[in-house]
C-alpha atoms as a PDB file:
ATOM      1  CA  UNK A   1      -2.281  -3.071   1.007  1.00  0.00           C
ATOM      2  CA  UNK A   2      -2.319  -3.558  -2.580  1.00  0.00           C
ATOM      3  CA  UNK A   3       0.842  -2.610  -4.656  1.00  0.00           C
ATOM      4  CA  UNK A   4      -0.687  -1.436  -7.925  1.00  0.00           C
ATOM      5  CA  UNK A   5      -2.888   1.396  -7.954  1.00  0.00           C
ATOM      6  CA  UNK A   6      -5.880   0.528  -9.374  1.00  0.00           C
ATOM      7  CA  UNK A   7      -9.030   2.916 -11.394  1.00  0.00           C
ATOM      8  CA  UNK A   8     -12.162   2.126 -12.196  1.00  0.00           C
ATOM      9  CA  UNK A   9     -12.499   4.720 -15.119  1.00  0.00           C
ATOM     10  CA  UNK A  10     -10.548   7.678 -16.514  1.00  0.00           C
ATOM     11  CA  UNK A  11     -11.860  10.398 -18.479  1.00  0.00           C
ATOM     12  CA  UNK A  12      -9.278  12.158 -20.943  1.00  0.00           C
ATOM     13  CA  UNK A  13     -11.268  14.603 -22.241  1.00  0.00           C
ATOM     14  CA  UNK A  14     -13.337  17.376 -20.979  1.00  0.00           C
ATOM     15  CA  UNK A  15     -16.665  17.423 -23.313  1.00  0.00           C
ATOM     16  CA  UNK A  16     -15.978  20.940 -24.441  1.00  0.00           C
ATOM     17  CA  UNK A  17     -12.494  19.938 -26.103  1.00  0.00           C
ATOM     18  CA  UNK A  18     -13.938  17.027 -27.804  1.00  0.00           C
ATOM     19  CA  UNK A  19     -13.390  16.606 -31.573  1.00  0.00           C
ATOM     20  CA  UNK A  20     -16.365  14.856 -33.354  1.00  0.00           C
ATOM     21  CA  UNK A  21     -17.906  14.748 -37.255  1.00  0.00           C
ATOM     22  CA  UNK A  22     -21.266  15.690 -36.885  1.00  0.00           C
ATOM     23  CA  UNK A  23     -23.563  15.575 -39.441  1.00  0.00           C
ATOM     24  CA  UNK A  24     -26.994  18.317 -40.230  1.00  0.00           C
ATOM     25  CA  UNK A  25     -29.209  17.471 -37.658  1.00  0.00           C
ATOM     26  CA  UNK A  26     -27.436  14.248 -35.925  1.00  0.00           C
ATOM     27  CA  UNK A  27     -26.151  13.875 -32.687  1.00  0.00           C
ATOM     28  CA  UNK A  28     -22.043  14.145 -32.530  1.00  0.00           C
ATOM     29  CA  UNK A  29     -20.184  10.502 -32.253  1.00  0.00           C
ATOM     30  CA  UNK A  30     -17.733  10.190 -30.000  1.00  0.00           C
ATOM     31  CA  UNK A  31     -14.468   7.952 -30.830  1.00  0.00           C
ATOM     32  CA  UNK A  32     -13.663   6.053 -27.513  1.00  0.00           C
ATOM     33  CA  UNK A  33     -10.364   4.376 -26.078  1.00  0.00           C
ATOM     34  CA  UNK A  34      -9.485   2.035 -23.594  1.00  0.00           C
ATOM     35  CA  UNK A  35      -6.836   1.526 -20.848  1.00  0.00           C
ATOM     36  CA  UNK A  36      -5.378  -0.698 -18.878  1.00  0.00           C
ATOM     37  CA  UNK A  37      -4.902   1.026 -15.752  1.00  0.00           C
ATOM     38  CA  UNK A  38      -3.287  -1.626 -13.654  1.00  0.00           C
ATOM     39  CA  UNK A  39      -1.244  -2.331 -16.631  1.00  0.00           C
ATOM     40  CA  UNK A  40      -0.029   1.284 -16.737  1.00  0.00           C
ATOM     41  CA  UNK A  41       0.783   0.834 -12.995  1.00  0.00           C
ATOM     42  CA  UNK A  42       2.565  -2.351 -12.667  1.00  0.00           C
ATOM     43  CA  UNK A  43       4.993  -1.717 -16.217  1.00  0.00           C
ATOM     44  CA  UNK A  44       5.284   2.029 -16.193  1.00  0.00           C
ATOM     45  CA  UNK A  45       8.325   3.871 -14.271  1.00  0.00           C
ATOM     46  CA  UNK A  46       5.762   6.744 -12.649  1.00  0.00           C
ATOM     47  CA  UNK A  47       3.707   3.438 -11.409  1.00  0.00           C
ATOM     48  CA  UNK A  48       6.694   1.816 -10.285  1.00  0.00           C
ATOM     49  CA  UNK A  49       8.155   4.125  -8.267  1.00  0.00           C
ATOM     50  CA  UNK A  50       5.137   4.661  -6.417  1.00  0.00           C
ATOM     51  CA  UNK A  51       4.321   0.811  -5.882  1.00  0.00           C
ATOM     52  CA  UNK A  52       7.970   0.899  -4.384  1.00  0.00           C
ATOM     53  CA  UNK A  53       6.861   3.514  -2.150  1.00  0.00           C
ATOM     54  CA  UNK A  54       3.629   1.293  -0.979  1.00  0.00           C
ATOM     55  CA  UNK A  55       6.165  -1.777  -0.841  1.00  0.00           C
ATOM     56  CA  UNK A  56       8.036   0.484   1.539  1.00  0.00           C
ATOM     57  CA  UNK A  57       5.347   1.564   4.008  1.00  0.00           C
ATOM     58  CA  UNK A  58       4.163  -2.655   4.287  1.00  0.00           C
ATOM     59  CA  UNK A  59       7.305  -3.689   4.898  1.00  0.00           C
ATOM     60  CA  UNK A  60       8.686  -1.069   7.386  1.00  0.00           C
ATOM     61  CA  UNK A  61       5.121  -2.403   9.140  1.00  0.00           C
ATOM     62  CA  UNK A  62       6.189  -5.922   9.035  1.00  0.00           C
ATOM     63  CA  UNK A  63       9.710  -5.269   9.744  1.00  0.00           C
ATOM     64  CA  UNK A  64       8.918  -3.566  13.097  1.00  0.00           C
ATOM     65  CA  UNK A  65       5.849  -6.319  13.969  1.00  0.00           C
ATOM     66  CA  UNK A  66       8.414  -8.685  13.868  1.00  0.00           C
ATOM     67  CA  UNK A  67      10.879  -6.896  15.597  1.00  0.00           C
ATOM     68  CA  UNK A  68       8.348  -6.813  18.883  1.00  0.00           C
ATOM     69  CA  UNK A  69       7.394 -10.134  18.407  1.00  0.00           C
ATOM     70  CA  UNK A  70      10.781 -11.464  19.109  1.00  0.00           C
ATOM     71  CA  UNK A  71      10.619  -8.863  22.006  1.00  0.00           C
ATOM     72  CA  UNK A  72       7.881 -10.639  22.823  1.00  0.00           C
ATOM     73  CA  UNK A  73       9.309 -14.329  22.855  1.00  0.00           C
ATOM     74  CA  UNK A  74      11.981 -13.357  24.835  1.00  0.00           C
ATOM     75  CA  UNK A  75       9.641 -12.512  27.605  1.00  0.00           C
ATOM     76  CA  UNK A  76       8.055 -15.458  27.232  1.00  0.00           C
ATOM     77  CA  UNK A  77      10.953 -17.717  27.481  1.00  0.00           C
ATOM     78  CA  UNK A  78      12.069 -15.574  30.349  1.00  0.00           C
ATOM     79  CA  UNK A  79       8.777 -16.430  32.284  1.00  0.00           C
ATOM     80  CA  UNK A  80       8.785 -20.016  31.552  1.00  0.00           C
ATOM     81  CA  UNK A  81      12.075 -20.534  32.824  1.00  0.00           C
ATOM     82  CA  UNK A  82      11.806 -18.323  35.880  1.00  0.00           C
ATOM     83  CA  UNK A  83       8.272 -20.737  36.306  1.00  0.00           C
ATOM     84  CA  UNK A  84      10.679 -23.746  35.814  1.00  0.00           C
ATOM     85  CA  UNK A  85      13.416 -23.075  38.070  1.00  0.00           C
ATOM     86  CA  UNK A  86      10.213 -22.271  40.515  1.00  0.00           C
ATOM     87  CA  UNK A  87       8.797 -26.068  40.309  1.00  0.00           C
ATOM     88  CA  UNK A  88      12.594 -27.589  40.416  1.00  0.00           C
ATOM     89  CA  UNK A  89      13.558 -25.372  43.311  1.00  0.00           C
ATOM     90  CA  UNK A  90      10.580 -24.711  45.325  1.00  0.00           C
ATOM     91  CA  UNK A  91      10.877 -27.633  47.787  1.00  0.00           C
ATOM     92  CA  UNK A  92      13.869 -26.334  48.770  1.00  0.00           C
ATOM     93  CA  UNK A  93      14.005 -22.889  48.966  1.00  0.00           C
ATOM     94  CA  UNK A  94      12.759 -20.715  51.917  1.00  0.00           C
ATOM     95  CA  UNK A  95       9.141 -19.440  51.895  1.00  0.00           C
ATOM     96  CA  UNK A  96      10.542 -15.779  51.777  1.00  0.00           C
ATOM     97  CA  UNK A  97      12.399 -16.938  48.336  1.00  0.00           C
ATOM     98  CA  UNK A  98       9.130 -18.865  46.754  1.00  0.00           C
ATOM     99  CA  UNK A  99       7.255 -15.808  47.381  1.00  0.00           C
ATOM    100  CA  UNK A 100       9.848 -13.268  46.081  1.00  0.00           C
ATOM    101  CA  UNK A 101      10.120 -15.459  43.036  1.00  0.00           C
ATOM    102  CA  UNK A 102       6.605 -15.630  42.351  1.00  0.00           C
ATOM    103  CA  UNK A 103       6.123 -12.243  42.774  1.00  0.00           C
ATOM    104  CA  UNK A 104       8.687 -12.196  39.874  1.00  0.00           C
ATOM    105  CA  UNK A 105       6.876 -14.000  37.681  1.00  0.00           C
ATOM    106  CA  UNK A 106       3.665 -12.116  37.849  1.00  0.00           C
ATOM    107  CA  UNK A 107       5.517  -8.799  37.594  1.00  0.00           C
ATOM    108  CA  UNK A 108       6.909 -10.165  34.349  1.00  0.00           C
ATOM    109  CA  UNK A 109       3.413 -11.234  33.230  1.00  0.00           C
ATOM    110  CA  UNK A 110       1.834  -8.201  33.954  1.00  0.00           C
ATOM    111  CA  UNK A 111       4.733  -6.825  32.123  1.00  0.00           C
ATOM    112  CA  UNK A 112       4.186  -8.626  28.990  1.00  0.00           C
ATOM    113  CA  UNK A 113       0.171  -7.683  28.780  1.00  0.00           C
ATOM    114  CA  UNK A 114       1.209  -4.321  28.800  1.00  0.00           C
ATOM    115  CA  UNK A 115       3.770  -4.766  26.398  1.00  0.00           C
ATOM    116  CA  UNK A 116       1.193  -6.736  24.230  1.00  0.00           C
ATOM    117  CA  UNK A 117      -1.712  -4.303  24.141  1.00  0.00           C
ATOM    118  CA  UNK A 118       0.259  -1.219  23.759  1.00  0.00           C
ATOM    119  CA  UNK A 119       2.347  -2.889  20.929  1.00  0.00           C
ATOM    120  CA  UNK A 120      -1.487  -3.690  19.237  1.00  0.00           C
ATOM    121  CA  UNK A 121      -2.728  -0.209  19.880  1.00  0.00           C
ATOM    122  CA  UNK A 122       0.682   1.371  18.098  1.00  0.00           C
ATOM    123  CA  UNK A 123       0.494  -1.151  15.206  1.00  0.00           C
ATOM    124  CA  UNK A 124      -3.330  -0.011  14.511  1.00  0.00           C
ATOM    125  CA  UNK A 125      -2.252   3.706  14.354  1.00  0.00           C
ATOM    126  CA  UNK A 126       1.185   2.914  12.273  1.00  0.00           C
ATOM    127  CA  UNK A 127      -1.414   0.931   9.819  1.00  0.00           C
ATOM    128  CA  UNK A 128      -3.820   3.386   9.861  1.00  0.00           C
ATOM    129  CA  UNK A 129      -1.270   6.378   8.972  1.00  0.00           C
ATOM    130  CA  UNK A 130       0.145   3.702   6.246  1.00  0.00           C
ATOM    131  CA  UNK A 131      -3.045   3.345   4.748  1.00  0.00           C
ATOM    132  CA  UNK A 132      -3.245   7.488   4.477  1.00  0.00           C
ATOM    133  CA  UNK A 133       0.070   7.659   2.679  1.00  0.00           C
ATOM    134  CA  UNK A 134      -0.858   4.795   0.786  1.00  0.00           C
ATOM    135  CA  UNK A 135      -3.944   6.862  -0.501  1.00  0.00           C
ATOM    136  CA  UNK A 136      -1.954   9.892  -0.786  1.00  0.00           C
ATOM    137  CA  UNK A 137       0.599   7.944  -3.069  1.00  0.00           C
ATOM    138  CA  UNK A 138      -2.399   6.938  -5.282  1.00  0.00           C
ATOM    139  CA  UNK A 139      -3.999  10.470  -5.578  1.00  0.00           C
ATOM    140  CA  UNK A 140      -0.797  11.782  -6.631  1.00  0.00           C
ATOM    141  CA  UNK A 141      -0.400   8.657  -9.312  1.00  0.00           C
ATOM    142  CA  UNK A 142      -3.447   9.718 -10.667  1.00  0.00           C
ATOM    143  CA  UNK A 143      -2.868  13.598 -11.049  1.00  0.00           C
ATOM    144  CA  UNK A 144       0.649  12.283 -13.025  1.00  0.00           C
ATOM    145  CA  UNK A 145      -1.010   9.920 -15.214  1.00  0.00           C
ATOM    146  CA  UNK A 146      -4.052  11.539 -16.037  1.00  0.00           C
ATOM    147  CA  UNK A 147      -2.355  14.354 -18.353  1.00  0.00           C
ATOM    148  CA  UNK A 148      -0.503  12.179 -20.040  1.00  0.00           C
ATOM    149  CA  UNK A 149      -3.666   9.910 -20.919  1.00  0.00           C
ATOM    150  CA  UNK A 150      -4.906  13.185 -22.157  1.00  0.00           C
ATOM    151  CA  UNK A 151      -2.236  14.062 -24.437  1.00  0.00           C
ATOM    152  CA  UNK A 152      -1.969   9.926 -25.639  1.00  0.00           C
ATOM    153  CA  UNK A 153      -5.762  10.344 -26.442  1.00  0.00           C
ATOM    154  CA  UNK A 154      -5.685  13.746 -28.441  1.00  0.00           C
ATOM    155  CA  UNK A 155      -2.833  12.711 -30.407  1.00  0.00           C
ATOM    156  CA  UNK A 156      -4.669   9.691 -31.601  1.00  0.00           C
ATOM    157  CA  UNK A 157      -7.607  11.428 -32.013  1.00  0.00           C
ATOM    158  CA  UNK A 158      -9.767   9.776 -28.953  1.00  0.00           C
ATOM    159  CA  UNK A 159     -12.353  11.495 -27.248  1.00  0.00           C
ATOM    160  CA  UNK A 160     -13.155   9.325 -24.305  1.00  0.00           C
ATOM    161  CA  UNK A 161     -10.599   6.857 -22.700  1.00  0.00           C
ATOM    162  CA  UNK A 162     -12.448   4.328 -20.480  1.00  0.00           C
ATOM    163  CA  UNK A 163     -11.064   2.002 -17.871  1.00  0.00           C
ATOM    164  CA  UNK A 164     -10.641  -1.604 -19.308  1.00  0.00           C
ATOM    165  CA  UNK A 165     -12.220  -3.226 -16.666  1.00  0.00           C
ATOM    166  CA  UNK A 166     -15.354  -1.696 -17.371  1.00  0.00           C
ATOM    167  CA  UNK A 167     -15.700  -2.638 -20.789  1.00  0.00           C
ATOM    168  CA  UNK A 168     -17.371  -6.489 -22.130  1.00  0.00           C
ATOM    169  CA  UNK A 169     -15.447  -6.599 -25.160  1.00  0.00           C
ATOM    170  CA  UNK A 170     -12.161  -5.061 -26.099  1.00  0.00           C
ATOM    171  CA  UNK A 171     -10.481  -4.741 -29.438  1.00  0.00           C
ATOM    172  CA  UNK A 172      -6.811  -4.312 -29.478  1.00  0.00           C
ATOM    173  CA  UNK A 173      -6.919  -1.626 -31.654  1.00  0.00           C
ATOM    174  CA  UNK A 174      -8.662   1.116 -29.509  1.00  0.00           C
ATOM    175  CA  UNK A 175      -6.255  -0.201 -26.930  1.00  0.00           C
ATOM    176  CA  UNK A 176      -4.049   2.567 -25.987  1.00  0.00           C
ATOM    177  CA  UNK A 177      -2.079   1.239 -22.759  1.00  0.00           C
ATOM    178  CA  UNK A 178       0.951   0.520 -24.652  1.00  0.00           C
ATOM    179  CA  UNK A 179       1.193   3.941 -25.495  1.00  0.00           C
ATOM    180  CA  UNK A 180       0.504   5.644 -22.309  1.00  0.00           C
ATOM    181  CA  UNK A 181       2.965   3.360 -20.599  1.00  0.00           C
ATOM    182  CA  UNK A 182       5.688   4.763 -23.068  1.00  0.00           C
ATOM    183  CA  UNK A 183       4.860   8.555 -23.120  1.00  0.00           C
ATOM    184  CA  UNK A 184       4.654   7.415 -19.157  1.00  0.00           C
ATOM    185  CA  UNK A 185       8.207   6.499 -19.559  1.00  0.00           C
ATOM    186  CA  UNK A 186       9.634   9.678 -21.577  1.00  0.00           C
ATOM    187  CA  UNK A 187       7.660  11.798 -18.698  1.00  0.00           C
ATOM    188  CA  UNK A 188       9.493   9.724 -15.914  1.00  0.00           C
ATOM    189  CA  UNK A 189      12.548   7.406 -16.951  1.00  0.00           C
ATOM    190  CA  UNK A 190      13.090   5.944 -13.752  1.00  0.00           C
ATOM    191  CA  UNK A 191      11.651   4.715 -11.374  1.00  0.00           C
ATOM    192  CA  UNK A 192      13.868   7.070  -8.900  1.00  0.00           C
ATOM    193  CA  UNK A 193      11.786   9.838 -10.003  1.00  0.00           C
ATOM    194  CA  UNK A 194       8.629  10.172  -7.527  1.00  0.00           C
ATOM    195  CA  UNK A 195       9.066  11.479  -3.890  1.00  0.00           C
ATOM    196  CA  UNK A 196      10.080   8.435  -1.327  1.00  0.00           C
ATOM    197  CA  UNK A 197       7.074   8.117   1.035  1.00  0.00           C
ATOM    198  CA  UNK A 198       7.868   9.220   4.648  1.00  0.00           C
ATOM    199  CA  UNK A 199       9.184   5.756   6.839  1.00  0.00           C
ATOM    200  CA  UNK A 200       6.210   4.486   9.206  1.00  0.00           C
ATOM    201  CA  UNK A 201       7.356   4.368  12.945  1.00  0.00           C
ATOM    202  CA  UNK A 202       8.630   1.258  14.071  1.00  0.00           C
ATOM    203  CA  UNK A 203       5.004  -0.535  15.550  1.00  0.00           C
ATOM    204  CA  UNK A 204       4.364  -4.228  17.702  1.00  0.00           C
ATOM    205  CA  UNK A 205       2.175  -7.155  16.010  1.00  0.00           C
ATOM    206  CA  UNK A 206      -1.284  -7.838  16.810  1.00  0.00           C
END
């Protein structure tokens, strides 16, 4: 799960609000921007508090994974030394006592499949209702920021605003990530701001 939330192209104006000089007879020219989305995500406070919140949802996943693991250990170490004290004690104890004891152990085992598979079925369903919040998290991001992009691009005068990665070359000064990250900022100035995303139930490793 990736902890910035990434876009592949943002469009700050609608064509009917765009402002152009237009000439007799020549097509309208369109001044376009650029952003660093990523950028806005990983330094602004609205992109922050909702990386904390996909932070959140990966590590209540990998808090509880390793919380059945251990589970899981101590089973094992309870077999193997119930199998041990078989092979030390087995010439002496009664057949009744062998048989009880193995009995034992492949109760435990039996035990510990279950365990095991229903700990990897629960896992898959606490990752797959992680990776729905996660998208959730980043639809909201994106209905935040993309008003403010608007309102960063109008005030400078821009009628497009384009994703930075899909542009080859990139001058500095249609760059207008700096600014979105700080009217970002006055919009949300902390990081406290966004909704916490609902906790993940605890879920066993694969």
């Amino acid at each position: 799960m990736k902890k910035t939330l990434l876009f592949t192209l943002v469009l700050a104006c609608a064509a009917a609000g765009l402002a152009v000089a237009q000439e007799a007879g020549s097509p309208p020219t369109a001044k376009i921007a650029v952003i660093d989305m990523p950028r806005v995500s990983a330094e602004s406070a609205l992109g922050k508090s909702y990386a904390a919140q996909l932070e959140k949802l990966q590590t209540d996943i990998n808090t509880a994974a390793q919380a059945k693991q251990t589970e899981l250990q101590k089973m094992d170490a309870t077999i193997q030394s119930l199998q041990e004290e078989l092979q030390k004690q087995g010439a002496v104890l009664s057949q009744d006592a062998r048989d009880a004891k193995q009995q034992e152990i492949i109760r435990r085992g039996r035990d510990r499949q279950a365990f095991l598979e229903d700990g990897q079925a629960e896992i898959t369903r606490m990752r797959d209702r992680a990776q729905q919040q996660a998208q959730a998290i980043n639809n909201e991001f994106q209905v935040k920021i993309r008003p403010i992009v608007e309102e960063v691009a109008k005030a400078k005068g821009y009628d497009v605003v384009l994703d930075s990665q899909v542009a080859y070359t990139i001058s500095r000064e249609f760059d207008i990530t700096r600014d979105v990250i700080a009217k970002a900022d006055e919009t949300t100035p902390s990081a406290s701001a966004a909704p916490a995303a609902p906790a993940a139930p605890s879920a066993p490793p694969e």
